[in-house]
N, C-alpha and C. Protein backbone atom coordinates (compact mmCIF):
# COMPACT_ATOMS: atom_id res chain seq x y z
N UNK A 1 102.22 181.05 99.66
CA UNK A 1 103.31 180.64 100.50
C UNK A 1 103.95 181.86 101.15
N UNK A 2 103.47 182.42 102.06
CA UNK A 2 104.29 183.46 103.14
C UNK A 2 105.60 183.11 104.05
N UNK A 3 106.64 183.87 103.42
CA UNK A 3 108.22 183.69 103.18
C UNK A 3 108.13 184.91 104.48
N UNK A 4 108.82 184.81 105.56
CA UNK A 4 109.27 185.75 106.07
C UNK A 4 110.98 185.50 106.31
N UNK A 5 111.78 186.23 105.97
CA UNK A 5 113.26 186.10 105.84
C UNK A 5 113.56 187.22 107.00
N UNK A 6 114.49 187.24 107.74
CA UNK A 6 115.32 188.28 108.68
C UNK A 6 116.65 187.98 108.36
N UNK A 7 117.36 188.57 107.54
CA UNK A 7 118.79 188.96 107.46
C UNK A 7 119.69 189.87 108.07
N UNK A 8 121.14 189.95 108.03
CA UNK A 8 121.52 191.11 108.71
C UNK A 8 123.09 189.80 108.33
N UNK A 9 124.54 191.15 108.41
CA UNK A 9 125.17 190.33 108.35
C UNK A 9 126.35 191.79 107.95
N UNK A 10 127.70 191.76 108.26
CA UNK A 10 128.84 192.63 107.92
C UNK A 10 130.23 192.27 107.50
N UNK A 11 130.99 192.91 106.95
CA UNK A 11 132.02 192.31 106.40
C UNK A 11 133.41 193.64 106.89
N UNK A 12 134.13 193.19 107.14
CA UNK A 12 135.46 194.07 107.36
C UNK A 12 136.74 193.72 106.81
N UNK A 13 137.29 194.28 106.10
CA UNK A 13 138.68 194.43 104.96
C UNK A 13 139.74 195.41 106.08
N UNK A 14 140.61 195.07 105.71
CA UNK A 14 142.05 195.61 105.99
C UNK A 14 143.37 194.99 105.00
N UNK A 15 143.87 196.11 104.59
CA UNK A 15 144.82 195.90 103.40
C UNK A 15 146.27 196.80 103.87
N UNK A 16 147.02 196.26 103.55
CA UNK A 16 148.83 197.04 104.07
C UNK A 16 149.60 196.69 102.95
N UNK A 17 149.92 197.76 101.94
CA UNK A 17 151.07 197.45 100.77
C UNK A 17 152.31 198.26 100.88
N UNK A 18 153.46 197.85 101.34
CA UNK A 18 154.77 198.77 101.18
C UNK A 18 155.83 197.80 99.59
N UNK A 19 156.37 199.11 99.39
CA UNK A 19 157.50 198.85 98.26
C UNK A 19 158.46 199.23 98.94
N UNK A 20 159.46 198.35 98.88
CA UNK A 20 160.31 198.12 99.84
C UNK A 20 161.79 199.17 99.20
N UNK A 21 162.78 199.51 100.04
CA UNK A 21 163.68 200.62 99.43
C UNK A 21 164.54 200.31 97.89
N UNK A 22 164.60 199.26 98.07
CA UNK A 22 165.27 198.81 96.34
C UNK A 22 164.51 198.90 95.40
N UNK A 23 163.28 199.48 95.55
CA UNK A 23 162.21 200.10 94.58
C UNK A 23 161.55 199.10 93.16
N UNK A 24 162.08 197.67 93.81
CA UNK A 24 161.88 196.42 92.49
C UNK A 24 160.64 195.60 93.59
N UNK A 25 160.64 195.15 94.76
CA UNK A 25 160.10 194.55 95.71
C UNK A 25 158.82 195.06 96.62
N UNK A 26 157.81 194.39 96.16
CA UNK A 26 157.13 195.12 97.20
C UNK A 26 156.17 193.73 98.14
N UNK A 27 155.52 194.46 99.07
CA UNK A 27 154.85 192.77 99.80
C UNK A 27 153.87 193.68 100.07
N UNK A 28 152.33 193.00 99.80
CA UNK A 28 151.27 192.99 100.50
C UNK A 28 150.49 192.03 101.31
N UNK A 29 149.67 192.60 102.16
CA UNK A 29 149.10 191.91 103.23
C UNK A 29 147.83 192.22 103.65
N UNK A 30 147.08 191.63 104.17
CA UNK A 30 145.56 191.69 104.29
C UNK A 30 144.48 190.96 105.25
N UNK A 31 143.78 191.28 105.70
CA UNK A 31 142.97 190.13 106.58
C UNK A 31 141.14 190.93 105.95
N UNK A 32 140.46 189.76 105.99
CA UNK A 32 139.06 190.11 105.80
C UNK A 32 138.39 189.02 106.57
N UNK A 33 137.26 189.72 107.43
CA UNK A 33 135.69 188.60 108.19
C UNK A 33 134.80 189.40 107.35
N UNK A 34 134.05 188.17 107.66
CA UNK A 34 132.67 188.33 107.39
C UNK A 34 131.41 187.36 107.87
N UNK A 35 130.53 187.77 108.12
CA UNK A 35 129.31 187.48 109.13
C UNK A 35 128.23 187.49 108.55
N UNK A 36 127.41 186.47 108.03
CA UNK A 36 125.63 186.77 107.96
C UNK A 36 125.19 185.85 108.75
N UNK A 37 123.90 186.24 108.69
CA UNK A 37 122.94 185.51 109.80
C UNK A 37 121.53 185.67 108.74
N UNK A 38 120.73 184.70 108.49
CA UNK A 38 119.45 184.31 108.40
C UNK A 38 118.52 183.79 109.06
N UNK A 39 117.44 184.20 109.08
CA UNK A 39 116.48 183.46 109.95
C UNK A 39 114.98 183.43 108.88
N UNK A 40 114.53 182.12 108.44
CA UNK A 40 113.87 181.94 107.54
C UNK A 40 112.53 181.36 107.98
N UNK A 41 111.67 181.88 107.65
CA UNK A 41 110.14 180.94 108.04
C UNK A 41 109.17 180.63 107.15
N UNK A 42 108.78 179.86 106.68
CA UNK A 42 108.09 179.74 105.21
C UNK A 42 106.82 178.94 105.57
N UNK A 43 105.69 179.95 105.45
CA UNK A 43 104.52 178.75 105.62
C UNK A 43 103.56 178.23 104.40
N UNK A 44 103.60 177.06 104.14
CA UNK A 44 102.69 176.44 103.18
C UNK A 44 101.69 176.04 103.38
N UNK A 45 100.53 176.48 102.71
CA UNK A 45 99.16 176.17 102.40
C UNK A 45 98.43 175.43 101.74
N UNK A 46 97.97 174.56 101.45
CA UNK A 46 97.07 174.20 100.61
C UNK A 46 95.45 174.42 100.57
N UNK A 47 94.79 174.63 99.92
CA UNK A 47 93.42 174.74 99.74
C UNK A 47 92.62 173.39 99.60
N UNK A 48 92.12 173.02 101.11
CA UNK A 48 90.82 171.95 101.17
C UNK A 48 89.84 172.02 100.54
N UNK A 49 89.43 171.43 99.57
CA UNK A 49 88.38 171.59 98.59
C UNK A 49 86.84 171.17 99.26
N UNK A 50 87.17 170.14 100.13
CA UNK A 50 85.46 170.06 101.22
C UNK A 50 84.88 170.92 101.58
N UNK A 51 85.98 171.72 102.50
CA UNK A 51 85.49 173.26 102.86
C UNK A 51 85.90 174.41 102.54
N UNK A 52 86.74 174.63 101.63
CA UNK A 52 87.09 175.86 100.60
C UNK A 52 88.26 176.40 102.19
N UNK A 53 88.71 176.07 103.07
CA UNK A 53 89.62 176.47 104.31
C UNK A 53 91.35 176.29 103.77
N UNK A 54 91.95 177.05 104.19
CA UNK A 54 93.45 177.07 103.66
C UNK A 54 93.93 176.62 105.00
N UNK A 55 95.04 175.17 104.26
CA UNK A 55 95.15 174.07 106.09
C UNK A 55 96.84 174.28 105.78
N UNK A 56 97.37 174.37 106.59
CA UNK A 56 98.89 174.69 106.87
C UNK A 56 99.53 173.08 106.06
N UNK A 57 100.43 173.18 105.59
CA UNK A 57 101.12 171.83 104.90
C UNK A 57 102.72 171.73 105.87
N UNK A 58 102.38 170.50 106.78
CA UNK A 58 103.71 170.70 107.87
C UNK A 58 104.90 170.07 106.79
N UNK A 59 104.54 169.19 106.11
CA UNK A 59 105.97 168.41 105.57
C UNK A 59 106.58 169.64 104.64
N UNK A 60 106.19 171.07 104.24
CA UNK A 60 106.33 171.89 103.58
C UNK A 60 107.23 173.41 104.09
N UNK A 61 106.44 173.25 105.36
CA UNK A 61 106.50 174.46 106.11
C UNK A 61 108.02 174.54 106.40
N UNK A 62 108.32 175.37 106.74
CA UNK A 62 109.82 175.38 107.77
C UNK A 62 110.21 176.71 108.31
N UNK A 63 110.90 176.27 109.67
CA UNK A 63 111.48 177.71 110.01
C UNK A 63 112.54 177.35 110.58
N UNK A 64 113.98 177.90 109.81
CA UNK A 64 115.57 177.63 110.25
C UNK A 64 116.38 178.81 110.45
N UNK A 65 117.23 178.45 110.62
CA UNK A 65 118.56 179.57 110.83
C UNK A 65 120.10 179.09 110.19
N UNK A 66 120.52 180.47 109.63
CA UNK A 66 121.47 180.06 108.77
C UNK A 66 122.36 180.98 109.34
N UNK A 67 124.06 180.35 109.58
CA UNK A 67 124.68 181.46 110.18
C UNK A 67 126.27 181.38 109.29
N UNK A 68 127.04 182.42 108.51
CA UNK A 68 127.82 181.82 108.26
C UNK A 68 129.23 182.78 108.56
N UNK A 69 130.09 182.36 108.80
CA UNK A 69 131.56 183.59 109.38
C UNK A 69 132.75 182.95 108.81
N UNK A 70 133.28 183.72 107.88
CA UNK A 70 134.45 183.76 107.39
C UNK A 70 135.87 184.45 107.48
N UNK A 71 136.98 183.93 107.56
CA UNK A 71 137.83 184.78 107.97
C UNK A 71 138.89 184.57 107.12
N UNK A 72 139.63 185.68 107.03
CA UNK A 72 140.61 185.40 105.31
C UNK A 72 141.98 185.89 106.03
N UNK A 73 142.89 185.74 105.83
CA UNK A 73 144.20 186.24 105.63
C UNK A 73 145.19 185.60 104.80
N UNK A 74 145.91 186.88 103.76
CA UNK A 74 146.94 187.08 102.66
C UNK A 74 147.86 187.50 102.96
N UNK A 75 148.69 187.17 102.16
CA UNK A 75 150.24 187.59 102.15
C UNK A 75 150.91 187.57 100.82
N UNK A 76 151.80 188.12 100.58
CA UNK A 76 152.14 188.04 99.00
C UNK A 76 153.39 189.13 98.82
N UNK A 77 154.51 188.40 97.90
CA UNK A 77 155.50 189.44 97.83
C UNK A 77 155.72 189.42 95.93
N UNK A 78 156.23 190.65 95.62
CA UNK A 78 156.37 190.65 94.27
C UNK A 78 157.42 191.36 93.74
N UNK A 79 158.01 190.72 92.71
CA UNK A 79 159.69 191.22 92.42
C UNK A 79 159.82 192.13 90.74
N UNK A 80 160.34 193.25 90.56
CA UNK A 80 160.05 193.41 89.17
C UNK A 80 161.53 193.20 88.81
N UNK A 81 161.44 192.26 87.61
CA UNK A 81 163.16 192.20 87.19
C UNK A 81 163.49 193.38 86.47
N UNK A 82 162.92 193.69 85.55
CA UNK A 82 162.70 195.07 84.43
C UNK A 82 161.43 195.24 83.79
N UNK A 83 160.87 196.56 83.32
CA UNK A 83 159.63 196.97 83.36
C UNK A 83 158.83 195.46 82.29
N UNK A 84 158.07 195.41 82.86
CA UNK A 84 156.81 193.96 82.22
C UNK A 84 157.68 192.56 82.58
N UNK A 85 158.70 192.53 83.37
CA UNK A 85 159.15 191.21 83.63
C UNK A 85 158.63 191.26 85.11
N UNK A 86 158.60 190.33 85.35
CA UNK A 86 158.38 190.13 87.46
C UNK A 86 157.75 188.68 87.96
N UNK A 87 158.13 188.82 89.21
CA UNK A 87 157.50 187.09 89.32
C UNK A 87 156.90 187.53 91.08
N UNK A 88 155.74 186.91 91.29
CA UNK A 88 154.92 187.35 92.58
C UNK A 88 154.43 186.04 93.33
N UNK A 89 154.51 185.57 94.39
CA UNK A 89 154.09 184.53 95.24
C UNK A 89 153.44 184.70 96.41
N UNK A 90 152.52 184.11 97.16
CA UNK A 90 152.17 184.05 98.53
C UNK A 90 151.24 183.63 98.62
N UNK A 91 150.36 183.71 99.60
CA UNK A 91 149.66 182.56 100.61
C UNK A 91 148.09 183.32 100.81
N UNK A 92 147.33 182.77 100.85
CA UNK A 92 146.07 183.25 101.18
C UNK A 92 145.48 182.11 101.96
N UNK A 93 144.93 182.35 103.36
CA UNK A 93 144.50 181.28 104.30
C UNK A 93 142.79 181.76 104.30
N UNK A 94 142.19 180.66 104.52
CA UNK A 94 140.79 180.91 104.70
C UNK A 94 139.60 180.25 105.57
N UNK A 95 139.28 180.25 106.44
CA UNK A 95 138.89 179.52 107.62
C UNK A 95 136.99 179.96 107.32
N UNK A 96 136.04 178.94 107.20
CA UNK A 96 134.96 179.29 107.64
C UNK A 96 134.16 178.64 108.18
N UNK A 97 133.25 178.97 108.63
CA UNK A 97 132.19 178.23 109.50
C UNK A 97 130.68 178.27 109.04
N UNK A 98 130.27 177.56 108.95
CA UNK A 98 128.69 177.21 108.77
C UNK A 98 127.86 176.76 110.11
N UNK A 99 126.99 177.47 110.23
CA UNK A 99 125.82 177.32 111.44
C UNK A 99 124.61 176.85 110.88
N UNK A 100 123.96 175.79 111.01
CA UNK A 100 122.18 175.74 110.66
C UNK A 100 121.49 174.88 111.30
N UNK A 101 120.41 175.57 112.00
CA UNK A 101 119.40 175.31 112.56
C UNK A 101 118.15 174.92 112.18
N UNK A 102 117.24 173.73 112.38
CA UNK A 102 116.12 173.56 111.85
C UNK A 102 115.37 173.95 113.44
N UNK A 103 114.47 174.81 113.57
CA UNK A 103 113.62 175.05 114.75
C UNK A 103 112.56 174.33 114.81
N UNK A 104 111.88 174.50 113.26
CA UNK A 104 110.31 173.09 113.56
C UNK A 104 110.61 172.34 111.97
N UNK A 105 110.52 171.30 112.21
CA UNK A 105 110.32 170.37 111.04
C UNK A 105 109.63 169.24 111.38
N UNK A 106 109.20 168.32 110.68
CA UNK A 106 108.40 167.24 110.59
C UNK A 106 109.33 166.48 110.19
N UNK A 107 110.64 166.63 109.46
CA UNK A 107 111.24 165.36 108.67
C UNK A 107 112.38 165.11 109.65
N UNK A 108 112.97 163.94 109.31
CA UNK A 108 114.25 162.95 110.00
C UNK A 108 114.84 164.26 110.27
N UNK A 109 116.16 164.54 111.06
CA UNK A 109 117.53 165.30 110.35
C UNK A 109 118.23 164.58 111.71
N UNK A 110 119.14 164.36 111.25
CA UNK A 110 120.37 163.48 111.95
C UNK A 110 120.87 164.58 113.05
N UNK A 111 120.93 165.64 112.88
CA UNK A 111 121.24 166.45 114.58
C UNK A 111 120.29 168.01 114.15
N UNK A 112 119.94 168.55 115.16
CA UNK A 112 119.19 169.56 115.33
C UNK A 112 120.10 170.95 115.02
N UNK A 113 121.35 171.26 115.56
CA UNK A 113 122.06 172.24 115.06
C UNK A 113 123.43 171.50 114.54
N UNK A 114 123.54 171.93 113.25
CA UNK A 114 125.10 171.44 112.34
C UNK A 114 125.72 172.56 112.37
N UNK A 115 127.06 172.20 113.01
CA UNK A 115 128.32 173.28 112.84
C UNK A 115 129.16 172.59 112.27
N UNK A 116 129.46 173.27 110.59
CA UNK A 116 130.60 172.59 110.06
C UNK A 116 131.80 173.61 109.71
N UNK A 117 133.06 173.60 109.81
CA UNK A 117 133.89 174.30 110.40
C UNK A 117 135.40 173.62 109.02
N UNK A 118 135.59 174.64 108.30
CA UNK A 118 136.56 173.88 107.17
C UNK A 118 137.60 175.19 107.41
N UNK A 119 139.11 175.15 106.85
CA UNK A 119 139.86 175.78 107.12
C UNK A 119 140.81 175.63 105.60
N UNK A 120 141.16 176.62 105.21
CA UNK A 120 142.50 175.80 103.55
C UNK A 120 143.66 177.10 103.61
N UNK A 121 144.37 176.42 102.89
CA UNK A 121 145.65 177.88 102.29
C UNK A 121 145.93 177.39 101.13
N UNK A 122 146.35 178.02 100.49
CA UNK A 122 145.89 178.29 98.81
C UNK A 122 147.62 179.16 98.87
N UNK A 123 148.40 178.47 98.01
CA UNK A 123 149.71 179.33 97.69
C UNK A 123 149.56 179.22 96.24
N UNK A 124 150.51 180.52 95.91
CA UNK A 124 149.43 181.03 94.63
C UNK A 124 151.55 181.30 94.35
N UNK A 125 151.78 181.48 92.55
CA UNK A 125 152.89 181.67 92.13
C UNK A 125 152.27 182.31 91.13
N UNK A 126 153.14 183.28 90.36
CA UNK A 126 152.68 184.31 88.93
C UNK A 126 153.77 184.76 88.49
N UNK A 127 154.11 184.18 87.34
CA UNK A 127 155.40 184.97 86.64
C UNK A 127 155.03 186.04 85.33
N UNK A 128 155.21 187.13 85.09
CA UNK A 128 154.71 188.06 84.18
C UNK A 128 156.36 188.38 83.28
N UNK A 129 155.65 188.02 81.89
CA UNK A 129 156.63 188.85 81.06
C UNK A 129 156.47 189.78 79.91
């Protein structure tokens, strides 16, 4: 079964933390993407026993594309009441996208390229004592 895969794909972070002048408070903040891309081709064989010939297997075979991009942004502030006491809250949003392509297939598929596209925020609380 000869797998040929082409990948490639990058990710970028950015982070900002200040402690604010009352020296108990501080807030951080952040954004992160990220990007891959696949491109997959897989060919299957079987061995004809009539004539000893290796015949391509289409319901097997496939060649698709996978694409996926994510994008993050945080926020978060944190309070110290006295040393090992403190309480911290904020928000983390997260948006991503899915790309996939079937280029040759033999079987059903209800649409040729699926873009599915989901989005959430996630608020987060932490009390430490």
């Amino acid at each position: 079964f000869p797998v040929t895969i082409h990948s490639s794909g990058y990710n970028f972070r950015v982070a900002y933390d200040k402690l604010l002048s009352n020296n108990k408070t501080s807030f951080s903040t952040g954004a992160m993407y990220s990007f891959s891309s696949s491109h997959v081709e897989l060919l299957s064989e079987y061995l004809r026993k009539s004539d000893g010939q290796y015949v391509k297997s289409d319901l097997l075979s496939n060649d698709f594309r996978f694409r996926q991009r994510v994008n993050n942004l945080r926020f978060s502030l944190r309070h110290v009441f006295e040393k090992g006491t403190s309480i911290s809250g904020g928000v983390n949003g997260e948006e991503t996208h899915i790309y996939f392509d079937l280029y040759q297939t033999k079987q059903k598929v209800l649409k040729k390229n699926c873009l599915r596209s989901r989005s959430s925020v996630f608020p987060c609380t932490r009390i430490s004592y």
